[in-house]
PDB file of N, CA and C in Angstrom:
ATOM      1  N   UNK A   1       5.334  -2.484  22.305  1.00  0.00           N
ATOM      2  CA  UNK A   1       4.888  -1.342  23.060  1.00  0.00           C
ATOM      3  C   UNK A   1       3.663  -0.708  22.404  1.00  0.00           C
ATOM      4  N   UNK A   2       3.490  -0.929  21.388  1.00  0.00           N
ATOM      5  CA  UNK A   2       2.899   0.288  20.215  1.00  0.00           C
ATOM      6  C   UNK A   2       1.311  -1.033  20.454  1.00  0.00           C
ATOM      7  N   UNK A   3       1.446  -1.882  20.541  1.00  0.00           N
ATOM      8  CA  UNK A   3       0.512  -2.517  20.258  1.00  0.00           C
ATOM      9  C   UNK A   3      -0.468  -2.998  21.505  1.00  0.00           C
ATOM     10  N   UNK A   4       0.668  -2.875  22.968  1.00  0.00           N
ATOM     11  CA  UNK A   4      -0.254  -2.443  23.918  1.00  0.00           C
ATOM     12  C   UNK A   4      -0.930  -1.310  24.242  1.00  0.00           C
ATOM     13  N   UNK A   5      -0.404  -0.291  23.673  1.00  0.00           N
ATOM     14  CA  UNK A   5      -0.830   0.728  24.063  1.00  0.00           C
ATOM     15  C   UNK A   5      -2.398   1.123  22.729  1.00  0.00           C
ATOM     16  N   UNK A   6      -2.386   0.183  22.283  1.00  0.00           N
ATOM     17  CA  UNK A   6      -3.897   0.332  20.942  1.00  0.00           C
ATOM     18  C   UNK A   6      -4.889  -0.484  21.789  1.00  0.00           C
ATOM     19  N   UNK A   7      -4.092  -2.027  22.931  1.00  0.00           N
ATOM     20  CA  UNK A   7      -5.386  -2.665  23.631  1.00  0.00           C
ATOM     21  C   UNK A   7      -5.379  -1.582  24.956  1.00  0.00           C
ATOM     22  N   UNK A   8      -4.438  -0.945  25.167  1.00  0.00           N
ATOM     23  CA  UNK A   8      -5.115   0.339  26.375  1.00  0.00           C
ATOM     24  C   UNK A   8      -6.071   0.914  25.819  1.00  0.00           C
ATOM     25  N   UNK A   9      -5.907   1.297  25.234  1.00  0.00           N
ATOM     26  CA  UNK A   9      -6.852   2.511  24.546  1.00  0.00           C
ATOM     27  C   UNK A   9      -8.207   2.074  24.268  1.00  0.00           C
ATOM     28  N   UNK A  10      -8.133   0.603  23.607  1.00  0.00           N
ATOM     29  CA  UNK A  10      -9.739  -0.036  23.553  1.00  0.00           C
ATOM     30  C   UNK A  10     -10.263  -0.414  25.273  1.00  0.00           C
ATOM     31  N   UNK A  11      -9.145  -0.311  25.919  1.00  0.00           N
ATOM     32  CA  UNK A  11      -9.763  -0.727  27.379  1.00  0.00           C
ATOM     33  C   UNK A  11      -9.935   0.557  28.329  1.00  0.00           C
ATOM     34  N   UNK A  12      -9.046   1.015  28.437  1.00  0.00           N
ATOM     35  CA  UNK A  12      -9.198   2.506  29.244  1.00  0.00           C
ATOM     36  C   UNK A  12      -9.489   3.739  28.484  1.00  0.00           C
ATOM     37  N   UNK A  13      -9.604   3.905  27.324  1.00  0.00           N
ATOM     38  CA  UNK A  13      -9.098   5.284  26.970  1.00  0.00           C
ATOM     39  C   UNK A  13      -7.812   5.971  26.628  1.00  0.00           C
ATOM     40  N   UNK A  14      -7.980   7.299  26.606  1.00  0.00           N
ATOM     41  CA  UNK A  14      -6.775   8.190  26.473  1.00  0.00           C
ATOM     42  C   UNK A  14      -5.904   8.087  27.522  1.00  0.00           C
ATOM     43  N   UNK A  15      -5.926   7.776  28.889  1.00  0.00           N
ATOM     44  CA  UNK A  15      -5.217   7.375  30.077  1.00  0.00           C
ATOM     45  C   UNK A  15      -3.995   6.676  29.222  1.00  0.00           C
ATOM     46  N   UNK A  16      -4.626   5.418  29.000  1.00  0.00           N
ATOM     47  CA  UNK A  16      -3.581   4.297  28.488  1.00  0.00           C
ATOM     48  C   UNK A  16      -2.275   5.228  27.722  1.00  0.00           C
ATOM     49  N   UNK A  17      -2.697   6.091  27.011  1.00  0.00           N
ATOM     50  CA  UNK A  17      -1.460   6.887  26.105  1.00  0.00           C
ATOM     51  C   UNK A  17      -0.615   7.734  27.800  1.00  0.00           C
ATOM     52  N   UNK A  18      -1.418   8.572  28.202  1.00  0.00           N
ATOM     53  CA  UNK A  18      -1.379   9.548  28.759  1.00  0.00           C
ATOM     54  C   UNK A  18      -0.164   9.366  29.511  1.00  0.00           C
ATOM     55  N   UNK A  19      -0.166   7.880  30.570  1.00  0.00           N
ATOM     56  CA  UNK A  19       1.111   7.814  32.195  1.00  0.00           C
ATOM     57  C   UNK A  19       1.974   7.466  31.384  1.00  0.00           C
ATOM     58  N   UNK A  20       1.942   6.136  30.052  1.00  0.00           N
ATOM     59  CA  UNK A  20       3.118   5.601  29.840  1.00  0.00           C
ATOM     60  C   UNK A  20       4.101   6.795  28.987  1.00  0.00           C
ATOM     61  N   UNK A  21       3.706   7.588  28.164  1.00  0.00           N
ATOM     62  CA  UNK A  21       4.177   8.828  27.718  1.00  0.00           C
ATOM     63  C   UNK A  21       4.929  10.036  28.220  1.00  0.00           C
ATOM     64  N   UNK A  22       3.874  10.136  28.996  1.00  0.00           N
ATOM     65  CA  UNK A  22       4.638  11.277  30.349  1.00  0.00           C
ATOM     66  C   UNK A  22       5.474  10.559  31.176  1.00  0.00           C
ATOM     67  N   UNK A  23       5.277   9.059  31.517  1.00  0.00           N
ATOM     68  CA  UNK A  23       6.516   8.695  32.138  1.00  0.00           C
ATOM     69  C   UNK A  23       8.133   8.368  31.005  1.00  0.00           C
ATOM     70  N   UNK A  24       7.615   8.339  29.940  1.00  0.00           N
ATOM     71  CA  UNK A  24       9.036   8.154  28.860  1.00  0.00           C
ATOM     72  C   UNK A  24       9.238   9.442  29.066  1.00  0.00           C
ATOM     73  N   UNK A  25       8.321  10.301  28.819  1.00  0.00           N
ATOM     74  CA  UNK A  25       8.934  11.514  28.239  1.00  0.00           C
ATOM     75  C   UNK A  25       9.627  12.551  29.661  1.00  0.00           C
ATOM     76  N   UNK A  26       9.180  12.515  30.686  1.00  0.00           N
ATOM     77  CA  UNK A  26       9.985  12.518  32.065  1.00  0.00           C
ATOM     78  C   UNK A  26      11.244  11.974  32.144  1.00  0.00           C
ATOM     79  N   UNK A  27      11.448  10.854  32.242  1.00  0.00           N
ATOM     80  CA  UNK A  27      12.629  10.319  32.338  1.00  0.00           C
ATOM     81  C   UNK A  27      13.454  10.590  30.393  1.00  0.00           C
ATOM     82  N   UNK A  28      13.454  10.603  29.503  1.00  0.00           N
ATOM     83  CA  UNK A  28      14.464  11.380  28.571  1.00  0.00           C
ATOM     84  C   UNK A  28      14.385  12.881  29.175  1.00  0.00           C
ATOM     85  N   UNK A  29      13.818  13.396  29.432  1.00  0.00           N
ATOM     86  CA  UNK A  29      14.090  15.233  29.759  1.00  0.00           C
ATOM     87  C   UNK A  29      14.709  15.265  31.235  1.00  0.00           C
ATOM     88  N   UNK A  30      14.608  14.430  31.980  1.00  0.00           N
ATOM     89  CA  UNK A  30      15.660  14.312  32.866  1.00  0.00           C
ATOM     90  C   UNK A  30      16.966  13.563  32.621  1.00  0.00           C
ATOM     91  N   UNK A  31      17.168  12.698  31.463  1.00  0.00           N
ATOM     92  CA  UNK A  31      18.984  11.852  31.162  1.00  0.00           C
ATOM     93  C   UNK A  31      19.025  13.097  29.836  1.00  0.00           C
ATOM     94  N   UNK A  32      18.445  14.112  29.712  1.00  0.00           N
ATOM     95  CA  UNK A  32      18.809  15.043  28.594  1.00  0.00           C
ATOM     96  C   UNK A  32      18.906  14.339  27.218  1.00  0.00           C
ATOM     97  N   UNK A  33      18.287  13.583  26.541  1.00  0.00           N
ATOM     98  CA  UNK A  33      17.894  12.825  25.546  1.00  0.00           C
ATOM     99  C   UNK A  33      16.963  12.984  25.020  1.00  0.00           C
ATOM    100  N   UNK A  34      15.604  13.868  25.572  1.00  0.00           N
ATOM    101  CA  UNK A  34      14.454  14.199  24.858  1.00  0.00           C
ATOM    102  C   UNK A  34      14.652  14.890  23.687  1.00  0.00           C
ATOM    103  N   UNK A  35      15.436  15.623  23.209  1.00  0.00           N
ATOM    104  CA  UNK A  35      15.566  16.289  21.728  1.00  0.00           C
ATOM    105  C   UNK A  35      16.653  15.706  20.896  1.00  0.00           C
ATOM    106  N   UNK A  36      16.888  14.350  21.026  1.00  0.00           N
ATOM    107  CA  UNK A  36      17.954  13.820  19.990  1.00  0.00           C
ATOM    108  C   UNK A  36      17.177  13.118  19.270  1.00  0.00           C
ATOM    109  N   UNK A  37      18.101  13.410  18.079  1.00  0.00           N
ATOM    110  CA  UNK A  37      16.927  13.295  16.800  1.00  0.00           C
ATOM    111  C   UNK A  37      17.419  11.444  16.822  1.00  0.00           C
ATOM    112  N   UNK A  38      18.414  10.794  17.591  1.00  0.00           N
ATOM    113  CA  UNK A  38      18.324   9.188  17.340  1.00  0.00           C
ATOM    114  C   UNK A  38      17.342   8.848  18.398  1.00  0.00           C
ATOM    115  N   UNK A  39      16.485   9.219  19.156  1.00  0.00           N
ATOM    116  CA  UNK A  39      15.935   9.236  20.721  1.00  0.00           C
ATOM    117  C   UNK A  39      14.321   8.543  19.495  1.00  0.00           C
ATOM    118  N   UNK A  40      13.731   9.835  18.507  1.00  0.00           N
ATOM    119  CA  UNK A  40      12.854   9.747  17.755  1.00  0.00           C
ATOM    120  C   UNK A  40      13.066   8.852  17.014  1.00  0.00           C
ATOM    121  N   UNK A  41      13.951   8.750  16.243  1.00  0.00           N
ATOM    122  CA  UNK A  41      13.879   7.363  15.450  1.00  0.00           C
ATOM    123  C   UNK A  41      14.479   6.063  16.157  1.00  0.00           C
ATOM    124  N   UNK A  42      14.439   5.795  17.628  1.00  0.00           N
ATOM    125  CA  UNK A  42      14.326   4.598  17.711  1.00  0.00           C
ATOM    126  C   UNK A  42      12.984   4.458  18.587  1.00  0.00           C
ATOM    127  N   UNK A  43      11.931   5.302  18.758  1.00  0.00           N
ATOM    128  CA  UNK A  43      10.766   5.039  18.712  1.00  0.00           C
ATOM    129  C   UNK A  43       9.924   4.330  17.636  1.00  0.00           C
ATOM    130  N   UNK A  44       9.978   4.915  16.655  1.00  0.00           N
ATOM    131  CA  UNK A  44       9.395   4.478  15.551  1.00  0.00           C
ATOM    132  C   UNK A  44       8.126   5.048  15.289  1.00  0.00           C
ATOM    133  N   UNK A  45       7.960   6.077  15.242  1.00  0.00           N
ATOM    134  CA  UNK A  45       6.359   6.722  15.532  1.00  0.00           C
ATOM    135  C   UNK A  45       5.779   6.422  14.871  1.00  0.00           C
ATOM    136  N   UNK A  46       5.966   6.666  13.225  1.00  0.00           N
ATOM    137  CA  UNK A  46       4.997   6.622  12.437  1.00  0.00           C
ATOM    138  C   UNK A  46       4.408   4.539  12.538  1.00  0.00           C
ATOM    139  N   UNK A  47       5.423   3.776  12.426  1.00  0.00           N
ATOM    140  CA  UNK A  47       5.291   2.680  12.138  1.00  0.00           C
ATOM    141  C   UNK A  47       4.369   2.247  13.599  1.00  0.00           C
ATOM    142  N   UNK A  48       4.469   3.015  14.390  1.00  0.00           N
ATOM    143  CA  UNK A  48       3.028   2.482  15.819  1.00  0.00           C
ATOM    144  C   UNK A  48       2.043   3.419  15.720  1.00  0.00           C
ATOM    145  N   UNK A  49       1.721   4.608  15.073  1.00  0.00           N
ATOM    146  CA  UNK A  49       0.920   4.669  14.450  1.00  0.00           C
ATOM    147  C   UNK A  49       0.062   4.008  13.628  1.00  0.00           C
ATOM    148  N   UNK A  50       0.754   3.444  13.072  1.00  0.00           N
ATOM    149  CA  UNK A  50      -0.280   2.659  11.975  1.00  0.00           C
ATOM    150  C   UNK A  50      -0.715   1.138  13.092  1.00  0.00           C
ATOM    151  N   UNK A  51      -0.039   0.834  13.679  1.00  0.00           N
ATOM    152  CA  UNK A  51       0.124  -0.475  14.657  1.00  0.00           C
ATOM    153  C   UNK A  51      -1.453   0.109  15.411  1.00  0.00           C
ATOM    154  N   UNK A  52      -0.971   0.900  16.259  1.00  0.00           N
ATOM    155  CA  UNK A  52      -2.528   1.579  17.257  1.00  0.00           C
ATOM    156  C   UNK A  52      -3.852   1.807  16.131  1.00  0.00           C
ATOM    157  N   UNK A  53      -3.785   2.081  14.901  1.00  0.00           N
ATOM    158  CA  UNK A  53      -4.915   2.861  14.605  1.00  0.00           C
ATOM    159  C   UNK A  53      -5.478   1.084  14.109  1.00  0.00           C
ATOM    160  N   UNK A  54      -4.649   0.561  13.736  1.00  0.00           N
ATOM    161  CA  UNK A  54      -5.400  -1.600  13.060  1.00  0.00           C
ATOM    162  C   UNK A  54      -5.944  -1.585  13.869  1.00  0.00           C
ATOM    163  N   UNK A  55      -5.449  -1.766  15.599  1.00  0.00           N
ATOM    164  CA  UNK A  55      -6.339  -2.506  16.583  1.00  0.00           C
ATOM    165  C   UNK A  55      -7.493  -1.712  16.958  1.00  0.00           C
TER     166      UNK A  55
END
């Protein structure tokens, strides 16, 4: 996931972050899962961080 969203970004821009985000983050705040702290760590943020900023 983390690593398409680094070739969005070299292809579209900030868009590329923008729908797929707001559409995760829509659907957890509607199944009431957006503030569980296991919700964040099975994202993995920091570790696609570093993934997006290589490409």
């Amino acid at each position: 996931m983390w690593a398409a969203m680094g070739a969005g970004f070299l292809l579209k821009g900030l868009i590329a972050f923008v729908f797929p985000l707001a559409a995760a983050g829509l659907f957890l705040l509607l199944t009431g899962q957006l503030f569980r702290r296991s919700t964040l760590a099975r994202f993995r943020v920091l570790p696609g961080i570093v993934i997006v900023a290589a490409i």
